[in-house]
N, C-alpha and C. Protein backbone atom coordinates (compact mmCIF):
# COMPACT_ATOMS: atom_id res chain seq x y z
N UNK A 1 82.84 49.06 -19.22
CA UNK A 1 83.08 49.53 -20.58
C UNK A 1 84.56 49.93 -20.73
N UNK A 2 84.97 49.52 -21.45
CA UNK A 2 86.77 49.75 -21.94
C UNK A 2 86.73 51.46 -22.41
N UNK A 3 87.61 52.03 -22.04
CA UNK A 3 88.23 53.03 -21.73
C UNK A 3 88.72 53.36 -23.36
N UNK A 4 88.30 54.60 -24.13
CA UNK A 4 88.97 55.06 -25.10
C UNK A 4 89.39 56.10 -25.48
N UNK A 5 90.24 56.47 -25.51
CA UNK A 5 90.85 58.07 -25.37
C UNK A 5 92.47 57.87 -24.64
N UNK A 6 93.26 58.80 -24.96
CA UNK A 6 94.22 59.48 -24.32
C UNK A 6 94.14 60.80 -23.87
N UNK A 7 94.69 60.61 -22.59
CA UNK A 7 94.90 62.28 -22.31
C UNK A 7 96.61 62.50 -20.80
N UNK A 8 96.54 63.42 -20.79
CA UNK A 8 97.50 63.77 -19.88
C UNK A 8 97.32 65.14 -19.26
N UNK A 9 97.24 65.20 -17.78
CA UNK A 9 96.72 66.56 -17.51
C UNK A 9 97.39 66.84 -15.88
N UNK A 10 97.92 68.11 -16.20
CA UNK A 10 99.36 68.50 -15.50
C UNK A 10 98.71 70.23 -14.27
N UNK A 11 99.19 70.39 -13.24
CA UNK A 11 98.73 71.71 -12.63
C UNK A 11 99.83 72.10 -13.10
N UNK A 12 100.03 73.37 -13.81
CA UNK A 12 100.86 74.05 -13.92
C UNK A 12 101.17 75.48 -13.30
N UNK A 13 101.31 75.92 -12.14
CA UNK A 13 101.28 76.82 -11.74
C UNK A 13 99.46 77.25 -11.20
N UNK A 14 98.48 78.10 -12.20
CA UNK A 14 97.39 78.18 -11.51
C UNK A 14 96.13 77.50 -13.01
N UNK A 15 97.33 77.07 -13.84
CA UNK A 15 96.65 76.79 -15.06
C UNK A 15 96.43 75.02 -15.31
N UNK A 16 95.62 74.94 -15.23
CA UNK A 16 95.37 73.14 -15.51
C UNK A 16 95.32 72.67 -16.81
N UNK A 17 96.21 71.75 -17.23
CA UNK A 17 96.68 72.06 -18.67
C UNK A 17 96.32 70.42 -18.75
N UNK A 18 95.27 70.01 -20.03
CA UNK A 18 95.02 68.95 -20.13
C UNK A 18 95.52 68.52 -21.74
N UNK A 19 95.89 67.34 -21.76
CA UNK A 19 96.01 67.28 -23.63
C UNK A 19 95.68 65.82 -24.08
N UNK A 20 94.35 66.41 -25.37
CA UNK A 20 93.50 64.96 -25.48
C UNK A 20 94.04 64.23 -26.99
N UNK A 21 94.24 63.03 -26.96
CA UNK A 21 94.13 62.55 -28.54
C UNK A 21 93.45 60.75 -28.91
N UNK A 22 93.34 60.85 -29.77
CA UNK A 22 92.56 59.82 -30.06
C UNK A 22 91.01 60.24 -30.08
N UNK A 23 90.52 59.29 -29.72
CA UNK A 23 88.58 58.72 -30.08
C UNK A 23 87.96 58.58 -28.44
N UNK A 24 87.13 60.02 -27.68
CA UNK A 24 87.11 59.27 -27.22
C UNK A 24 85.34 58.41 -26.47
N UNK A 25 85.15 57.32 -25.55
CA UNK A 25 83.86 57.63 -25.75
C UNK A 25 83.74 57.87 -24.10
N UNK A 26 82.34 57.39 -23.29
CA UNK A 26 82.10 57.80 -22.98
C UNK A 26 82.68 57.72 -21.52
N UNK A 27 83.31 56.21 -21.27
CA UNK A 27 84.04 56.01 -20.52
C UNK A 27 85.38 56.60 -20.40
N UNK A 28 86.05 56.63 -21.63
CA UNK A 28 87.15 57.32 -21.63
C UNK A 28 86.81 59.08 -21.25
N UNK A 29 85.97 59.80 -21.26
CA UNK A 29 85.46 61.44 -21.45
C UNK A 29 85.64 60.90 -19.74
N UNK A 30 84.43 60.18 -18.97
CA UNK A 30 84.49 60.13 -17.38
C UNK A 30 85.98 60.09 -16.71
N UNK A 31 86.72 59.14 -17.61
CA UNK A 31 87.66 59.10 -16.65
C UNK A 31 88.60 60.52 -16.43
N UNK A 32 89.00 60.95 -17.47
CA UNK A 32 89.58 62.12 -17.83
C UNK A 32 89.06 63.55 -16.95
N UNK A 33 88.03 63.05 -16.70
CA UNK A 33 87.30 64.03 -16.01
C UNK A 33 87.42 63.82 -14.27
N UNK A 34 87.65 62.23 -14.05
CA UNK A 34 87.56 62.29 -12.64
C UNK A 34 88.88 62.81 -12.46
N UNK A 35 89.97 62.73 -13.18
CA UNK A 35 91.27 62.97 -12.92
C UNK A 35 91.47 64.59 -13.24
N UNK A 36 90.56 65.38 -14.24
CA UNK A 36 90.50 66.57 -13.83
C UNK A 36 90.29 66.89 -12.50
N UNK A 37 88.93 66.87 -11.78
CA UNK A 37 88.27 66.76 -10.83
C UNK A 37 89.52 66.94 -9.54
N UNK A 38 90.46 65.18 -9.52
CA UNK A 38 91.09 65.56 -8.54
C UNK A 38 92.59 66.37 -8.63
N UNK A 39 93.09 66.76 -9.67
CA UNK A 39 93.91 67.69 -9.86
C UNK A 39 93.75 69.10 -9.76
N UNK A 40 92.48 69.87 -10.29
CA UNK A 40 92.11 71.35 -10.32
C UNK A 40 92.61 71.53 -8.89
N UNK A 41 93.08 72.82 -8.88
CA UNK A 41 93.32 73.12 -7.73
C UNK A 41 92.28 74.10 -7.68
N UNK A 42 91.14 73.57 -6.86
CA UNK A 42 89.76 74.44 -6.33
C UNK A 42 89.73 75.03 -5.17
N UNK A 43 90.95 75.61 -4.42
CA UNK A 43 90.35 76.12 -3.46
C UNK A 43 91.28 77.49 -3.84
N UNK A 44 91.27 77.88 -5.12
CA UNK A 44 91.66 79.63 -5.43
C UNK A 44 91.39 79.31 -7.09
N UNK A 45 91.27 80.58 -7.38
CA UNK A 45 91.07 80.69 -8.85
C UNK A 45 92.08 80.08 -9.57
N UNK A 46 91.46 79.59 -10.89
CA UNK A 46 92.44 78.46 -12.21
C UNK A 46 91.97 78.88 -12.96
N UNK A 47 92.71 78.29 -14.56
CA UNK A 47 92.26 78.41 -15.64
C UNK A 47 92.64 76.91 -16.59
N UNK A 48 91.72 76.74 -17.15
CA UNK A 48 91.78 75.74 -17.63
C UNK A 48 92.67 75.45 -19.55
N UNK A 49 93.65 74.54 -19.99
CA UNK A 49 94.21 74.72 -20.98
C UNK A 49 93.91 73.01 -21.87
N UNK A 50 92.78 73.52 -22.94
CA UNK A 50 93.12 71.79 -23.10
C UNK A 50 93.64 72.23 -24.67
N UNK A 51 94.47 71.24 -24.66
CA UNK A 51 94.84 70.71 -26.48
C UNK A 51 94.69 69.80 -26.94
N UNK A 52 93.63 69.73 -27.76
CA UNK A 52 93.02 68.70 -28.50
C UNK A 52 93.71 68.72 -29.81
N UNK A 53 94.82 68.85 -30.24
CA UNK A 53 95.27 69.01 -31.56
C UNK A 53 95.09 67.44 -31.94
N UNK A 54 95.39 66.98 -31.16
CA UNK A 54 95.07 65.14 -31.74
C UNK A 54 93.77 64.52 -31.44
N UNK A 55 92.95 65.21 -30.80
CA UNK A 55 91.58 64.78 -30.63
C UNK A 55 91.21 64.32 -31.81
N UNK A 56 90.86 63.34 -31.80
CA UNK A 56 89.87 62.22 -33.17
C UNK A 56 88.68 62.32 -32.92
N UNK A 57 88.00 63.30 -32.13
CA UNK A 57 86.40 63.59 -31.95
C UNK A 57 86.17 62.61 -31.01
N UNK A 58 85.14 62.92 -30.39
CA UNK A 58 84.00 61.73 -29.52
C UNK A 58 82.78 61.42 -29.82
N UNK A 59 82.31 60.24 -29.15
CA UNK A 59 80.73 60.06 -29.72
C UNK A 59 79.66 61.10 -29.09
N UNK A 60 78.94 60.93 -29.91
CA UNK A 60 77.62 62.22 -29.48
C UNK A 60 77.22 62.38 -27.42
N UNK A 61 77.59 61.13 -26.97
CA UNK A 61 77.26 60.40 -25.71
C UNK A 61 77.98 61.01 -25.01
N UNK A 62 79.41 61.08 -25.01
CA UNK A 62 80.65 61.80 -24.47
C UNK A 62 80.62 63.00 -24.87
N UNK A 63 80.59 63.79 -25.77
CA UNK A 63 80.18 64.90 -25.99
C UNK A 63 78.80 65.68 -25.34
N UNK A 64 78.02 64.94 -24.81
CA UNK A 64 76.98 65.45 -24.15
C UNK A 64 77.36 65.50 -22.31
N UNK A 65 78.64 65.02 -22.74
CA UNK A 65 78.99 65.09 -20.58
C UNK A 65 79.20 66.34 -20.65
N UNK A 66 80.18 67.28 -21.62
CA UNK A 66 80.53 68.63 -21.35
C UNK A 66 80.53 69.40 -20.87
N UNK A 67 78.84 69.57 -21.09
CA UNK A 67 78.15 70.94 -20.46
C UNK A 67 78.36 70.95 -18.44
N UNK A 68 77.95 69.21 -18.37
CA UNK A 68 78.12 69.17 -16.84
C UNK A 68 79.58 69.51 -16.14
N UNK A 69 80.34 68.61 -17.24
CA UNK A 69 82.30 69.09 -16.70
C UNK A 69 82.51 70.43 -16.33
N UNK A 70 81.88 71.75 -17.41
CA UNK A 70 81.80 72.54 -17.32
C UNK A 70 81.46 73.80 -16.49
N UNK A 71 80.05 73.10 -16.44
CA UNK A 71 79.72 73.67 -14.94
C UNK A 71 80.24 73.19 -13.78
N UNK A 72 80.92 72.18 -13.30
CA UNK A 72 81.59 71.58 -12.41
C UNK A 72 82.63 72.46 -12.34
N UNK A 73 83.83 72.58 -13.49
CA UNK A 73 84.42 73.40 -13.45
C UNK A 73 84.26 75.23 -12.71
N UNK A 74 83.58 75.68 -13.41
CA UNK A 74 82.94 77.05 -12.99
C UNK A 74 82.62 77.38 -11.71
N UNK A 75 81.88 76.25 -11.28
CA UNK A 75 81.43 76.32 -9.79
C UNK A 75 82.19 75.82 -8.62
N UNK A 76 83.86 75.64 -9.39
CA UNK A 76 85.23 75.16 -8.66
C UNK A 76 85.83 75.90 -8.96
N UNK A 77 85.50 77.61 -8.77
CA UNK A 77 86.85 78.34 -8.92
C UNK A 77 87.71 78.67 -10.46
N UNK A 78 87.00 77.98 -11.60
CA UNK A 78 87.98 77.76 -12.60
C UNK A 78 87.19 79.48 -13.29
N UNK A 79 88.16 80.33 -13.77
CA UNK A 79 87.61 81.66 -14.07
C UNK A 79 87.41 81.47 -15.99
N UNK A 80 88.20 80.85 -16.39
CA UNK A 80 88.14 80.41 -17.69
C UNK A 80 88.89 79.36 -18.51
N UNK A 81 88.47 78.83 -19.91
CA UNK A 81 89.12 77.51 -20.47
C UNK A 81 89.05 78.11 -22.10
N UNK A 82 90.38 77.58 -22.23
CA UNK A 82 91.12 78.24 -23.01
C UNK A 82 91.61 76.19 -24.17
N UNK A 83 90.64 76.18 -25.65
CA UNK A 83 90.93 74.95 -26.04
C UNK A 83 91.21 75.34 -27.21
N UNK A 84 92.13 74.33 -27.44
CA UNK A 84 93.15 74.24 -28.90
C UNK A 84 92.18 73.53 -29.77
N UNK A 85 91.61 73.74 -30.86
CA UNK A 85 91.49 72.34 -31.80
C UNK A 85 91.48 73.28 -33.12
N UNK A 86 93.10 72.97 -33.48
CA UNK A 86 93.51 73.54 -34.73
C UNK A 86 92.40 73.09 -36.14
N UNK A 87 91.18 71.96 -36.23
CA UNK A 87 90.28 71.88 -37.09
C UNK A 87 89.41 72.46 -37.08
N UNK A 88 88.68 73.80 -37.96
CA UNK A 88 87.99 74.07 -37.93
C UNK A 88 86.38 73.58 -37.60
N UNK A 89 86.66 72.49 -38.71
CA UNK A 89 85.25 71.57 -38.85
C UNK A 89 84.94 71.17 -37.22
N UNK A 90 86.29 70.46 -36.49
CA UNK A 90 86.28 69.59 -35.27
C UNK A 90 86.15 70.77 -33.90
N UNK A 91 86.57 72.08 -34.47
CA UNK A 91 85.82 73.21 -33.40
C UNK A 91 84.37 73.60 -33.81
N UNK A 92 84.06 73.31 -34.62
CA UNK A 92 82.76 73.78 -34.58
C UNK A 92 82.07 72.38 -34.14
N UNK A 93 82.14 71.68 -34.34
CA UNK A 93 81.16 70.60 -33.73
C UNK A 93 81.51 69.84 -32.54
N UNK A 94 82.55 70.63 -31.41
CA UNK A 94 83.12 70.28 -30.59
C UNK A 94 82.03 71.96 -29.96
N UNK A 95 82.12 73.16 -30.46
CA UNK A 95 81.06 73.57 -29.41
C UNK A 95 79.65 73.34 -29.74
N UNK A 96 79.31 72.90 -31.01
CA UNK A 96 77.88 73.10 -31.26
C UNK A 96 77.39 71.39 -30.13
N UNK A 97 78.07 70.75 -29.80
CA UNK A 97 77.87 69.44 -29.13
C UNK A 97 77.66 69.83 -28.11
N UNK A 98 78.63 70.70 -27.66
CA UNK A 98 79.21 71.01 -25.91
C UNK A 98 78.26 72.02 -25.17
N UNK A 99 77.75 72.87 -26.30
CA UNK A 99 76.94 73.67 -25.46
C UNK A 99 77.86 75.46 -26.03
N UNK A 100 77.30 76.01 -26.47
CA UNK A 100 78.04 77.53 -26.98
C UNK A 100 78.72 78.03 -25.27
N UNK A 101 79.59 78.57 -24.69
CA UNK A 101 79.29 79.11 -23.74
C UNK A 101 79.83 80.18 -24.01
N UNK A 102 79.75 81.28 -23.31
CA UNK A 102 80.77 83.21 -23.17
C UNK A 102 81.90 82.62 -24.04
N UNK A 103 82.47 83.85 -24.62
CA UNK A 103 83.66 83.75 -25.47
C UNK A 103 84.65 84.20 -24.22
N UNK A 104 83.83 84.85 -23.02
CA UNK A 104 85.00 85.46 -21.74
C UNK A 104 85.19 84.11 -20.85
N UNK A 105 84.14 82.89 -20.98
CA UNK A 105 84.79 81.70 -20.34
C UNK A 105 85.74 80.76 -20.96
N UNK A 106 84.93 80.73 -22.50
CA UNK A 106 85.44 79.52 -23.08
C UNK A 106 85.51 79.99 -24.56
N UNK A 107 87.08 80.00 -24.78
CA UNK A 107 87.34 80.37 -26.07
C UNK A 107 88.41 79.30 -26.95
N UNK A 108 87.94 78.89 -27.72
CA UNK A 108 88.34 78.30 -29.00
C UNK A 108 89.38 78.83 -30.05
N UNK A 109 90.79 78.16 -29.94
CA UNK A 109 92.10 78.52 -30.70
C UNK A 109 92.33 77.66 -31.70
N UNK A 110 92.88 78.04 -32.55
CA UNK A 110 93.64 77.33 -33.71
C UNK A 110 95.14 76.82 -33.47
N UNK A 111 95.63 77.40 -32.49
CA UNK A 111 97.24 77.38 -32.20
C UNK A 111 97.20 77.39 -30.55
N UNK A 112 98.64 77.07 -29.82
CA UNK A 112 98.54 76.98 -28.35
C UNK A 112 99.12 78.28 -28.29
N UNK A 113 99.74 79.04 -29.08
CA UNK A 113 100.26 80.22 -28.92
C UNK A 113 99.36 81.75 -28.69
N UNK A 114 98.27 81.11 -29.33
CA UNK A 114 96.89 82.36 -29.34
C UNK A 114 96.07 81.94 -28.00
N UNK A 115 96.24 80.74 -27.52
CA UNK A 115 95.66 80.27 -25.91
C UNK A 115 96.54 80.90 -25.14
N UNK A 116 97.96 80.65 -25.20
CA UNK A 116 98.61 81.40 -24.03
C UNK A 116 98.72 82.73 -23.57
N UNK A 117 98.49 83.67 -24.85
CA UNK A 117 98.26 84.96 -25.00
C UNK A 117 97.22 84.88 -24.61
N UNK A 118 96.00 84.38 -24.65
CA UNK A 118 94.41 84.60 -24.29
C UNK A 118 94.77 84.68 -22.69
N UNK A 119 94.97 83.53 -22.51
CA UNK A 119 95.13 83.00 -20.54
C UNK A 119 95.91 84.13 -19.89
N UNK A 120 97.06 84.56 -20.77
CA UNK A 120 98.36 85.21 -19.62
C UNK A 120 97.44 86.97 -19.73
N UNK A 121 96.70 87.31 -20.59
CA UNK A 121 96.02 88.32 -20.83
C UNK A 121 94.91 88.50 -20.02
N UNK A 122 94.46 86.70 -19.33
CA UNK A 122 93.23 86.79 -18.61
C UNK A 122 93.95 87.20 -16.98
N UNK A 123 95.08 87.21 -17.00
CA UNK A 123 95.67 87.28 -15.48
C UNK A 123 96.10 85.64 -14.72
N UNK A 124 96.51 84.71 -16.15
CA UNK A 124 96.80 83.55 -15.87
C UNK A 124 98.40 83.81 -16.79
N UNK A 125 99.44 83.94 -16.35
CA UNK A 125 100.72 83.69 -17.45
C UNK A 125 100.81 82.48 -17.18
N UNK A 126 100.84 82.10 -18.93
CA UNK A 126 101.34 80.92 -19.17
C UNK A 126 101.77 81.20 -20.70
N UNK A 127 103.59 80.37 -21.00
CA UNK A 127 103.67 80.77 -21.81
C UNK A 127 104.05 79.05 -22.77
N UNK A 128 104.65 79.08 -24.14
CA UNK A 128 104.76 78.09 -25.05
C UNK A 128 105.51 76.74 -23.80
N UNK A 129 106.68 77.69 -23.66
CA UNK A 129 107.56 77.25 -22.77
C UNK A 129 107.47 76.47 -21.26
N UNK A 130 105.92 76.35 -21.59
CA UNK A 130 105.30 76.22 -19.92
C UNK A 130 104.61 74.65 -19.89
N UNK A 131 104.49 74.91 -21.49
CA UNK A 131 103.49 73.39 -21.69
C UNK A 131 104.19 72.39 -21.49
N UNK A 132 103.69 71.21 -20.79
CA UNK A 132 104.37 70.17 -20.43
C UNK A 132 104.11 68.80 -21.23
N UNK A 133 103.37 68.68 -21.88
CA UNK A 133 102.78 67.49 -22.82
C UNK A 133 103.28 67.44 -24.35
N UNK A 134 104.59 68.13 -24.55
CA UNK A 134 105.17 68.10 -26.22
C UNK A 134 105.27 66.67 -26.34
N UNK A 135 106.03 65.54 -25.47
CA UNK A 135 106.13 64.37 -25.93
C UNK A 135 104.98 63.78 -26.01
N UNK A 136 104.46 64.01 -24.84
CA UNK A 136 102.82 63.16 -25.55
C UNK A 136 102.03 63.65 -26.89
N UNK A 137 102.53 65.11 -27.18
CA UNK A 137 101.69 65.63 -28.75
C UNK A 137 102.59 64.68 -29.32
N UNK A 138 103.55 64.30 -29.56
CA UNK A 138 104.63 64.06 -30.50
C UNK A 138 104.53 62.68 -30.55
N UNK A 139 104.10 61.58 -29.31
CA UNK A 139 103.47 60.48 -29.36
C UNK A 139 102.27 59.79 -30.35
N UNK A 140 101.37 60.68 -29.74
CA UNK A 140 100.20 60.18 -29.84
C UNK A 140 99.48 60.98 -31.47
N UNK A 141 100.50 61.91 -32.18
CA UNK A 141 100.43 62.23 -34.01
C UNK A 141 99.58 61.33 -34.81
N UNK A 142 98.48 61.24 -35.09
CA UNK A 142 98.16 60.30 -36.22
C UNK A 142 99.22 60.53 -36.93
N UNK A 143 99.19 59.31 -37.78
CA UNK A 143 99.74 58.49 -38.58
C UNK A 143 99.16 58.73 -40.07
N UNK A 144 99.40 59.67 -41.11
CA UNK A 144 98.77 59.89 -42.32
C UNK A 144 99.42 59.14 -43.22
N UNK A 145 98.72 58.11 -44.02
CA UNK A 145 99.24 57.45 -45.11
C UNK A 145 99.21 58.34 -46.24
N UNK A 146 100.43 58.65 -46.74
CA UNK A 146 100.69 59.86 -47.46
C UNK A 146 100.73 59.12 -49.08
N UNK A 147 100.50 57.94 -49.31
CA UNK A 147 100.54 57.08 -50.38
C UNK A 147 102.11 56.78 -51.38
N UNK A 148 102.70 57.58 -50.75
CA UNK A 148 104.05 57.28 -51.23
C UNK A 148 104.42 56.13 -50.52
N UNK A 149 105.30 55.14 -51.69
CA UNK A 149 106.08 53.83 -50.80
C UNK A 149 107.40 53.82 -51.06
């Protein structure tokens, strides 16, 4: 099955900082995940950082891997995950898919600036200045036809 999604996902110090955009399904969710998998650094506590500001949603299929990533995560040391998805609509049906979990594991931002404060508050500093994926946000921007020519 062909692969759909972008992502890019960086160790940053003790924080694993992933950043998703596009569509993706279910092949694309696995792969992203095996490459979490071998990046986390699991043998001491992490925290997890994703930004989905360009996430285009996934199918119901890929959205149902979550819960397992999740617990994979948890049971590797990761103390909490800290996700961007500045759409309201696309955070709420990004946890009602995923599974609700603790607001002390997994908390849901509008901005990366209210994640970094969350994380560096959890005993993870990480600050704006830390994120490593601006060119890929700045890449991978939908494209809004604004109807002006």
């Amino acid at each position: 099955m062909k692969i759909h999604g972008l992502w890019k996902i960086t160790l940053i110090r003790n924080v694993l900082v992933r950043t998703t955009a596009g569509s993706f399904n279910e092949a694309g969710t696995q792969a992203c995940f095996e490459e979490t998998q071998q990046k986390a650094p699991v043998d001491k506590p992490w925290a997890g950082l994703t930004n989905a500001a360009n996430w285009e949603m996934s199918n119901a299929a890929a959205l149902q891997s979550f819960p397992k990533m999740r617990e994979w995560a948890f049971q590797n040391n990761c103390v909490c995950l800290a996700v961007v998805v500045p759409s309201q609509i696309r955070q709420l049906i990004h946890q009602r898919q995923t599974g609700n979990m603790p607001e002390n594991l997994v908390r849901y931002f509008s901005n990366m600036e209210e994640a970094c404060n969350w994380l560096t508050a959890r005993g993870f500093p990480f600050t704006m200045a830390d994120y490593p994926h601006e060119d890929f946000v700045l890449s991978t921007r939908p494209v809004h036809n604004t109807g002006k020519h």
